[in-house]
PDB file of N, CA and C in Angstrom:
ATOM      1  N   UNK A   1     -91.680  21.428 -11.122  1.00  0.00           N
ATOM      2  CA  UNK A   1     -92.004  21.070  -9.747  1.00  0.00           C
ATOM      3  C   UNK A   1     -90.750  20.541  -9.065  1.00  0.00           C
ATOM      4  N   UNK A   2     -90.663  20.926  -7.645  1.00  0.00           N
ATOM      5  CA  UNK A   2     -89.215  20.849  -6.988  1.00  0.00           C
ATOM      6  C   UNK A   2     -89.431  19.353  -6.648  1.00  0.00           C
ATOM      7  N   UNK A   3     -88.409  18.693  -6.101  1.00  0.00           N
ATOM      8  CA  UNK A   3     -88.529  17.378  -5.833  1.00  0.00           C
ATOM      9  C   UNK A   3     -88.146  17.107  -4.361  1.00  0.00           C
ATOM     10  N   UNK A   4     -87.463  18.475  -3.932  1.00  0.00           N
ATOM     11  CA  UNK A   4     -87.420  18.778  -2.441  1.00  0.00           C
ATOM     12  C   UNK A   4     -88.747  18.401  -1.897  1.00  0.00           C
ATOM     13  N   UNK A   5     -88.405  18.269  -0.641  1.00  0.00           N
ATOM     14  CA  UNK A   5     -89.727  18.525   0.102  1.00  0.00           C
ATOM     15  C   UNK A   5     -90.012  20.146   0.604  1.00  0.00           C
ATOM     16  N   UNK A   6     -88.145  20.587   0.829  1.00  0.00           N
ATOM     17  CA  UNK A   6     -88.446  21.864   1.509  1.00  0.00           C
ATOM     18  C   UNK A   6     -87.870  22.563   0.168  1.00  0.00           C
ATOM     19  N   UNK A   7     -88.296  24.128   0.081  1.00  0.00           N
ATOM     20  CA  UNK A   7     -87.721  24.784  -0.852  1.00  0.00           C
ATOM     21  C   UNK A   7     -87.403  26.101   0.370  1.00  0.00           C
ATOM     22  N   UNK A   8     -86.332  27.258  -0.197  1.00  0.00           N
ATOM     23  CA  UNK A   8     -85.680  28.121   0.664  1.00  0.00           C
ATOM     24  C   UNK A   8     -87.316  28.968   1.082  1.00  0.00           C
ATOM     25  N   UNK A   9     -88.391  29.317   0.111  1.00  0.00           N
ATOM     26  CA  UNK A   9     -89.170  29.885  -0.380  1.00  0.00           C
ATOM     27  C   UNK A   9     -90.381  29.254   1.420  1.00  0.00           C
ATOM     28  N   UNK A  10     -90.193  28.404   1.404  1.00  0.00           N
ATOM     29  CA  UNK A  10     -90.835  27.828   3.255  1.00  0.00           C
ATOM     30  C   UNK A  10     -90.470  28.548   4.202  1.00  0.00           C
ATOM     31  N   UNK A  11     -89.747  29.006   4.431  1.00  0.00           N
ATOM     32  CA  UNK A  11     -88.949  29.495   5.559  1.00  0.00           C
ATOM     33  C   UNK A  11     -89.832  30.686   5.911  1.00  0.00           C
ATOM     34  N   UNK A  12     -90.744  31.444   4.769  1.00  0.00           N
ATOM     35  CA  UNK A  12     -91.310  32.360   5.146  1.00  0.00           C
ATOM     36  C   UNK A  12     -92.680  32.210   6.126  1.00  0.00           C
ATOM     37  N   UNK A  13     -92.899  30.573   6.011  1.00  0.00           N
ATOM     38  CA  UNK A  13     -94.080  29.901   7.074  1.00  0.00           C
ATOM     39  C   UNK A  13     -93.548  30.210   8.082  1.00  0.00           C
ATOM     40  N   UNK A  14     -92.722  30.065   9.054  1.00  0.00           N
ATOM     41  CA  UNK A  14     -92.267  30.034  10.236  1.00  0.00           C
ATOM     42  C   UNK A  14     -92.592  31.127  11.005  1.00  0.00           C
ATOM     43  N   UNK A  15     -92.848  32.041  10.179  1.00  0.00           N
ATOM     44  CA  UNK A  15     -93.283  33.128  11.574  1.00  0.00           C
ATOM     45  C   UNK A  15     -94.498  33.001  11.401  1.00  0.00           C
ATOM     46  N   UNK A  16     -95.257  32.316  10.484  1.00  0.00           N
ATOM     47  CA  UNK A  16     -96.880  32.005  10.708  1.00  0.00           C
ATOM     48  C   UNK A  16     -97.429  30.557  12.187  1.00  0.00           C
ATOM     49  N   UNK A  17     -95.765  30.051  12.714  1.00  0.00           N
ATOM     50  CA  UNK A  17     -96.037  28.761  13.216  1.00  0.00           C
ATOM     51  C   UNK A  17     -95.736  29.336  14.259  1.00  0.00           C
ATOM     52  N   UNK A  18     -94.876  30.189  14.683  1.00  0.00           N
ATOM     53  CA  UNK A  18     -95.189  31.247  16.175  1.00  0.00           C
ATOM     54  C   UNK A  18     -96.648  31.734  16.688  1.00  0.00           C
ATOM     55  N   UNK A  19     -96.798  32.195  15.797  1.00  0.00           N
ATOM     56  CA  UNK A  19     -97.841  32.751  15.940  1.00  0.00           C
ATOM     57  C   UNK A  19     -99.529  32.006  15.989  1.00  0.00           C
ATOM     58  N   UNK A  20     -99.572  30.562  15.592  1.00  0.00           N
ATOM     59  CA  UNK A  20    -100.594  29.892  15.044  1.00  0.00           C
ATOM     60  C   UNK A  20    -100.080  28.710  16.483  1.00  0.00           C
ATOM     61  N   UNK A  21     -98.932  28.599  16.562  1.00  0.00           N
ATOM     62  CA  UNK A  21     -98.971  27.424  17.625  1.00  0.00           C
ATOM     63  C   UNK A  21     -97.590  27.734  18.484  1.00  0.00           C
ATOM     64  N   UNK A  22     -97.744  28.695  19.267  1.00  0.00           N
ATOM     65  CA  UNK A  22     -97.080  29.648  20.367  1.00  0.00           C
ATOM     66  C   UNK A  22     -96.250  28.425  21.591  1.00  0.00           C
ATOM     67  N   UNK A  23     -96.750  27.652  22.031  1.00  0.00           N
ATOM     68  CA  UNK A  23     -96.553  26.705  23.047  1.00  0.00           C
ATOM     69  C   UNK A  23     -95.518  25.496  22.178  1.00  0.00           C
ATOM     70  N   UNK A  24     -95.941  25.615  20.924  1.00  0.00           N
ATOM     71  CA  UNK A  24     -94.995  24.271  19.973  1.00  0.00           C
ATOM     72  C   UNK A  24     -94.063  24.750  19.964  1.00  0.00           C
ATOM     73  N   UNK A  25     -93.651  26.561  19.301  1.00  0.00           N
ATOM     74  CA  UNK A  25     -92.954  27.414  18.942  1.00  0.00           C
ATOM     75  C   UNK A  25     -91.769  27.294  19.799  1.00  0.00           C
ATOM     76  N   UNK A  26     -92.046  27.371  20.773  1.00  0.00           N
ATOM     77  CA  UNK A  26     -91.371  27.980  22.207  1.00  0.00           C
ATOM     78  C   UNK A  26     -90.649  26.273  22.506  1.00  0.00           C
ATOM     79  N   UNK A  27     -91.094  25.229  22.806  1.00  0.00           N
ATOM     80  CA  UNK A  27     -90.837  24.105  22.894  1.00  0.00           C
ATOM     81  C   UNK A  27     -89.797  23.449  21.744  1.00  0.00           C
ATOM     82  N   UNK A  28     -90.120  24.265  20.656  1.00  0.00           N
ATOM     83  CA  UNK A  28     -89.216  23.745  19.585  1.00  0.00           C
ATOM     84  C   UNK A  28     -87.912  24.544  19.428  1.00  0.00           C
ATOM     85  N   UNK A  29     -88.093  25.595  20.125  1.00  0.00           N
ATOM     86  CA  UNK A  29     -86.977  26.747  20.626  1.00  0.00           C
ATOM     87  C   UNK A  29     -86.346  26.674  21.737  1.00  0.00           C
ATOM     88  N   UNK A  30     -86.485  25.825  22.661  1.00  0.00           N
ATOM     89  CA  UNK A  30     -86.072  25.477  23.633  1.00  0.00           C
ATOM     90  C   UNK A  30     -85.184  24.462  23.415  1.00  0.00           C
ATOM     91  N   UNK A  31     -85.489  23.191  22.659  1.00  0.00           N
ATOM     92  CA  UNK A  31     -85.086  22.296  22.145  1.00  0.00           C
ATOM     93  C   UNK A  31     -83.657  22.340  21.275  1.00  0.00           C
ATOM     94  N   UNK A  32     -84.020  23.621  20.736  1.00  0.00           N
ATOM     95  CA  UNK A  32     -82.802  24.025  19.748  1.00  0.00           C
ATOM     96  C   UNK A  32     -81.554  24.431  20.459  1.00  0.00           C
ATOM     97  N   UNK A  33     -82.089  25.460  21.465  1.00  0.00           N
ATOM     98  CA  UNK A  33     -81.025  25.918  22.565  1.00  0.00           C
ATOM     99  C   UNK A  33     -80.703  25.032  23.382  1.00  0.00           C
ATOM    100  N   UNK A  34     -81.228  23.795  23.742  1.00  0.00           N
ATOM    101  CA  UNK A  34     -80.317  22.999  24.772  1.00  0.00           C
ATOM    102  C   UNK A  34     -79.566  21.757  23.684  1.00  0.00           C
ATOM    103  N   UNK A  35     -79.944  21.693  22.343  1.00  0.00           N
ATOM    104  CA  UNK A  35     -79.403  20.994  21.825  1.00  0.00           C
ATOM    105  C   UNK A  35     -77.778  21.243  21.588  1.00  0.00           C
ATOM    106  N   UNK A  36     -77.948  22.763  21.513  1.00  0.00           N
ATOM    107  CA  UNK A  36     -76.481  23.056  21.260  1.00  0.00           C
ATOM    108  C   UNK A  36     -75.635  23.579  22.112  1.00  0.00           C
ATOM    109  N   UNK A  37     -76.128  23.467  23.231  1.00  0.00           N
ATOM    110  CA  UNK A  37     -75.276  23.874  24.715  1.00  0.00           C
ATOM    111  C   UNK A  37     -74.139  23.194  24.246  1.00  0.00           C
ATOM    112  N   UNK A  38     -72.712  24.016  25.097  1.00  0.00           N
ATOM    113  CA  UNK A  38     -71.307  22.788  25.281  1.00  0.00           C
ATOM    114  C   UNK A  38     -71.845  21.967  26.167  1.00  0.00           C
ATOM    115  N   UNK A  39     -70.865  21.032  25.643  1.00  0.00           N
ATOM    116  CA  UNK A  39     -70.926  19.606  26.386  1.00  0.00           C
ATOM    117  C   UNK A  39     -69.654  18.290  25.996  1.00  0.00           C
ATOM    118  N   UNK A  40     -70.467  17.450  25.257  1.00  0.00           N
ATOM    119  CA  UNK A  40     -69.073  16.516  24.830  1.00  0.00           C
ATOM    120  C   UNK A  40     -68.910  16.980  23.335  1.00  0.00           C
ATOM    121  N   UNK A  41     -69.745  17.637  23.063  1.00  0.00           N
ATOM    122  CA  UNK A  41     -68.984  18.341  21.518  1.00  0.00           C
ATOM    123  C   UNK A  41     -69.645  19.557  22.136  1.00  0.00           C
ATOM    124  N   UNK A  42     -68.828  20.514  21.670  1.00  0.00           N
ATOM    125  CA  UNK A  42     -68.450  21.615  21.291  1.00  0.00           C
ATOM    126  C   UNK A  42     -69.933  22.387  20.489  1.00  0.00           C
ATOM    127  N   UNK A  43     -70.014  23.569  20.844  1.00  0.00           N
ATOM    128  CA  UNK A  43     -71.439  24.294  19.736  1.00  0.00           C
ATOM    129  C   UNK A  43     -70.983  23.849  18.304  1.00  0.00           C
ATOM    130  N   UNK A  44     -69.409  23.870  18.084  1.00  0.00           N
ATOM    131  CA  UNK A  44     -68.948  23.847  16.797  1.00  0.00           C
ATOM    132  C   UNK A  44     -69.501  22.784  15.735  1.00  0.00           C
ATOM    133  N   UNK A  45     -68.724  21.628  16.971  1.00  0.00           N
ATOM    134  CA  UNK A  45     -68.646  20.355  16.714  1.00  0.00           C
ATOM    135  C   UNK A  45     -70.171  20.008  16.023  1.00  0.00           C
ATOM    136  N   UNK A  46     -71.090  20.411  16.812  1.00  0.00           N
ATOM    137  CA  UNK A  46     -72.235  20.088  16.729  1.00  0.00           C
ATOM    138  C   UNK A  46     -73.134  20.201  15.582  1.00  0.00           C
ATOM    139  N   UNK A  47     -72.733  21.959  15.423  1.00  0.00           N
ATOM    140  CA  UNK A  47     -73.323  22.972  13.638  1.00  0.00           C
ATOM    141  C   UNK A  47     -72.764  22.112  12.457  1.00  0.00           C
ATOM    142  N   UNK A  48     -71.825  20.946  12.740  1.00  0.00           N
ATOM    143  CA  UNK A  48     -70.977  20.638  11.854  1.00  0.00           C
ATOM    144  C   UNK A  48     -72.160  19.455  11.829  1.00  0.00           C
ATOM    145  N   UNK A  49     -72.291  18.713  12.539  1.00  0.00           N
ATOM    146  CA  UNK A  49     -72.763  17.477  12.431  1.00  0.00           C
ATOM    147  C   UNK A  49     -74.342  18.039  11.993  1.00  0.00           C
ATOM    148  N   UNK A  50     -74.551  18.895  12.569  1.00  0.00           N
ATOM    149  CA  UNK A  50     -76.371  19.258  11.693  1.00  0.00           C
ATOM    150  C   UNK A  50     -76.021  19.747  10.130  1.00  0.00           C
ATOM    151  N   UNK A  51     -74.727  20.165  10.017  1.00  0.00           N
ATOM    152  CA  UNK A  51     -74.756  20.499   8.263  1.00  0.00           C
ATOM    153  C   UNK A  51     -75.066  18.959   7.376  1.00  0.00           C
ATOM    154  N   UNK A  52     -74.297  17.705   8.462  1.00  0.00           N
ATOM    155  CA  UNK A  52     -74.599  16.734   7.797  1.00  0.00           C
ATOM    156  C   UNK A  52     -75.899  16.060   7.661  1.00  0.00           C
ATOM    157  N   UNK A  53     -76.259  16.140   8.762  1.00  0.00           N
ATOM    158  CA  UNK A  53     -77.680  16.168   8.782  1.00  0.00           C
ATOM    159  C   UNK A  53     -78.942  16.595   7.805  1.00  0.00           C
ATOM    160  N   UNK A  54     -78.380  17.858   7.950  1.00  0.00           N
ATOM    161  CA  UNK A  54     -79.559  18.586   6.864  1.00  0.00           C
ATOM    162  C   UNK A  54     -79.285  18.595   5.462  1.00  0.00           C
ATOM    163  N   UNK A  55     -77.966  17.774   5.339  1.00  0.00           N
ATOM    164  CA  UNK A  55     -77.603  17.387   3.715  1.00  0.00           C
ATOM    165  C   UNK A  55     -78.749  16.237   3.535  1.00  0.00           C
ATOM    166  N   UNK A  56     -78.820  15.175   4.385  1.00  0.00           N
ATOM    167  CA  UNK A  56     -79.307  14.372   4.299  1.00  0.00           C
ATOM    168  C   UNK A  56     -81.102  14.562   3.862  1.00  0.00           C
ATOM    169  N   UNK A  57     -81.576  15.179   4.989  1.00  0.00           N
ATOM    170  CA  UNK A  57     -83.229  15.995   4.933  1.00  0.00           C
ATOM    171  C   UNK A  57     -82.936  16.870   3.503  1.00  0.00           C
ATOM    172  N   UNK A  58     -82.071  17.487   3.085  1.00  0.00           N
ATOM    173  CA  UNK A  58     -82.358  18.652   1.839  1.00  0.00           C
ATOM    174  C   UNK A  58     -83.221  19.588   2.180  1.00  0.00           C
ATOM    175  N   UNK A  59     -83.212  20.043   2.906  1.00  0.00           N
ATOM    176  CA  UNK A  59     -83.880  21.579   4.129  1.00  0.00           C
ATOM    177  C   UNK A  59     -82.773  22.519   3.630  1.00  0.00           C
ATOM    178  N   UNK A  60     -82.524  23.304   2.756  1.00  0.00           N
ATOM    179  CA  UNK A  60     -81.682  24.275   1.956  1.00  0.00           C
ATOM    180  C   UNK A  60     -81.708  25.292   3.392  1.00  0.00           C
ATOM    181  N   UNK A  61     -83.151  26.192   3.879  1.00  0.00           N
ATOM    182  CA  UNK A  61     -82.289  27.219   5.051  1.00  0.00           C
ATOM    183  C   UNK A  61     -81.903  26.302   6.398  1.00  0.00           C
ATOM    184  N   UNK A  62     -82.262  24.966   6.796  1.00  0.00           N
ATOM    185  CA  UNK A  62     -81.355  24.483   7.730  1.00  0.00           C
ATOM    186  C   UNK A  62     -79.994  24.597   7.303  1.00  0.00           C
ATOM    187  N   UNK A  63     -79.462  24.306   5.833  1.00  0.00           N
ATOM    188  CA  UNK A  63     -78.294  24.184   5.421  1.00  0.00           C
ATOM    189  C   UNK A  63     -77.671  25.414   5.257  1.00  0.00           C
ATOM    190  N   UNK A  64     -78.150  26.496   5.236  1.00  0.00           N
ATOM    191  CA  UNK A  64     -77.525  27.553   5.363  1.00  0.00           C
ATOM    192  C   UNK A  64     -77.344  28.341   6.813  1.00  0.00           C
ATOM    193  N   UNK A  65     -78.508  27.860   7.511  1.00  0.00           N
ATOM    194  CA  UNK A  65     -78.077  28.895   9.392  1.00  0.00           C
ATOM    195  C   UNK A  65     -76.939  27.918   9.568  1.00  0.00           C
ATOM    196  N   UNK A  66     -76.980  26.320   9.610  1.00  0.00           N
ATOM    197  CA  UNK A  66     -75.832  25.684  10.195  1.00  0.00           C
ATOM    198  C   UNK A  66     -74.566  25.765   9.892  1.00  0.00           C
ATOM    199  N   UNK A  67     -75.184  26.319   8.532  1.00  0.00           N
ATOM    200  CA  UNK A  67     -73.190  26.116   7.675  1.00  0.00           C
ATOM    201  C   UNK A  67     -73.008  27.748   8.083  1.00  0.00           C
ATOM    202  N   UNK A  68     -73.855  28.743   8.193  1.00  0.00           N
ATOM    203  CA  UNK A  68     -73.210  30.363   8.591  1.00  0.00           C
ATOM    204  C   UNK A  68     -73.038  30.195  10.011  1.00  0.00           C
ATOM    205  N   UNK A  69     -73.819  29.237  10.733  1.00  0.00           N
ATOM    206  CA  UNK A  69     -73.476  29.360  12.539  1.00  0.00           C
ATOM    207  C   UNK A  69     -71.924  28.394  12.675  1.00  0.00           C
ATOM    208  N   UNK A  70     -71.599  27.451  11.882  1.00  0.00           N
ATOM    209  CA  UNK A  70     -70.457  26.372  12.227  1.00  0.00           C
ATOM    210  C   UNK A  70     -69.414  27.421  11.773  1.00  0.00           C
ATOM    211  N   UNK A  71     -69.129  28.768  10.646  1.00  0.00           N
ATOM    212  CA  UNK A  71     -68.352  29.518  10.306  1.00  0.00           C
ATOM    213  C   UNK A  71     -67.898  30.213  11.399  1.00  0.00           C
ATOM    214  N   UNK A  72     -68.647  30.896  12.304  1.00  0.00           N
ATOM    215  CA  UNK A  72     -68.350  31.761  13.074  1.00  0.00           C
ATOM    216  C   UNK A  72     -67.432  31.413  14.099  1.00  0.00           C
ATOM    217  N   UNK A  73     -66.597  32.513  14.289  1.00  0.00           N
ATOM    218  CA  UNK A  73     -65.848  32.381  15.069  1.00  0.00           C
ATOM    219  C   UNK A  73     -65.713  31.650  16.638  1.00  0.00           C
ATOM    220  N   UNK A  74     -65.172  30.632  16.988  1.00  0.00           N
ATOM    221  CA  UNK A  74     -65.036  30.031  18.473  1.00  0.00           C
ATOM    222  C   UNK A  74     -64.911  30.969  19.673  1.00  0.00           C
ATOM    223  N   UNK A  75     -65.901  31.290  20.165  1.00  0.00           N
ATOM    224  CA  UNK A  75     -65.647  32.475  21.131  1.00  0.00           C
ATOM    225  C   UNK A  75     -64.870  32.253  22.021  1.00  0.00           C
ATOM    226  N   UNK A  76     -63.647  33.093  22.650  1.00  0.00           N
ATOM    227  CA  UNK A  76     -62.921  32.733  23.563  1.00  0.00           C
ATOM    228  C   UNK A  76     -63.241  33.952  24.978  1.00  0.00           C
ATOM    229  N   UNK A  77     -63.345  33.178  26.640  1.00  0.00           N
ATOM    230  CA  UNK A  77     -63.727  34.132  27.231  1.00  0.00           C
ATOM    231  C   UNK A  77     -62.327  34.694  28.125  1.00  0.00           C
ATOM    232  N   UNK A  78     -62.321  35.789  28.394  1.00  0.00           N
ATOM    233  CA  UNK A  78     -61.459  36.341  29.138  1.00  0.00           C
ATOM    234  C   UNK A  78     -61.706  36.297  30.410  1.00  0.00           C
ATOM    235  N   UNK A  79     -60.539  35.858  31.202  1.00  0.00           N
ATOM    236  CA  UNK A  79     -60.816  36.226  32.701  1.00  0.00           C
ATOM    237  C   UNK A  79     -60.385  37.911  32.878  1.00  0.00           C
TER     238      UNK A  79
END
């Protein structure tokens, strides 16, 4: 028995929580996207500080979108 609370093996609930509670879904997706708007940190800055975060919780796929989204490249825009 895991001692996690979350195991990677959860992650497959989530498209049952779209679908079962549509209005939470959307609200909790909204939330995500304005959390990581620029601002006084950086999108970067930010994926960095949720890796620490989700070390803390032990949420294994939080710890993996944040640590593959903080990898990606700093987009630069062209005029």
């Amino acid at each position: 028995m895991s001692t996690s609370l979350y195991t990677k093996e959860t992650v497959k609930n989530l498209s049952q929580a779209k679908e079962l509670a549509p209005e939470q879904w959307k609200a909790f997706d909204e939330f995500g996207k304005s959390v990581f708007e620029e601002g006084a940190l950086s999108r970067k800055e930010k994926e960095i500080v949720a890796i620490a975060i989700t070390h803390i919780t032990q949420c294994p796929y939080c710890i993996d979108t944040h640590t593959k989204n903080a990898k990606k490249p700093v987009q630069r825009w062209r005029n």
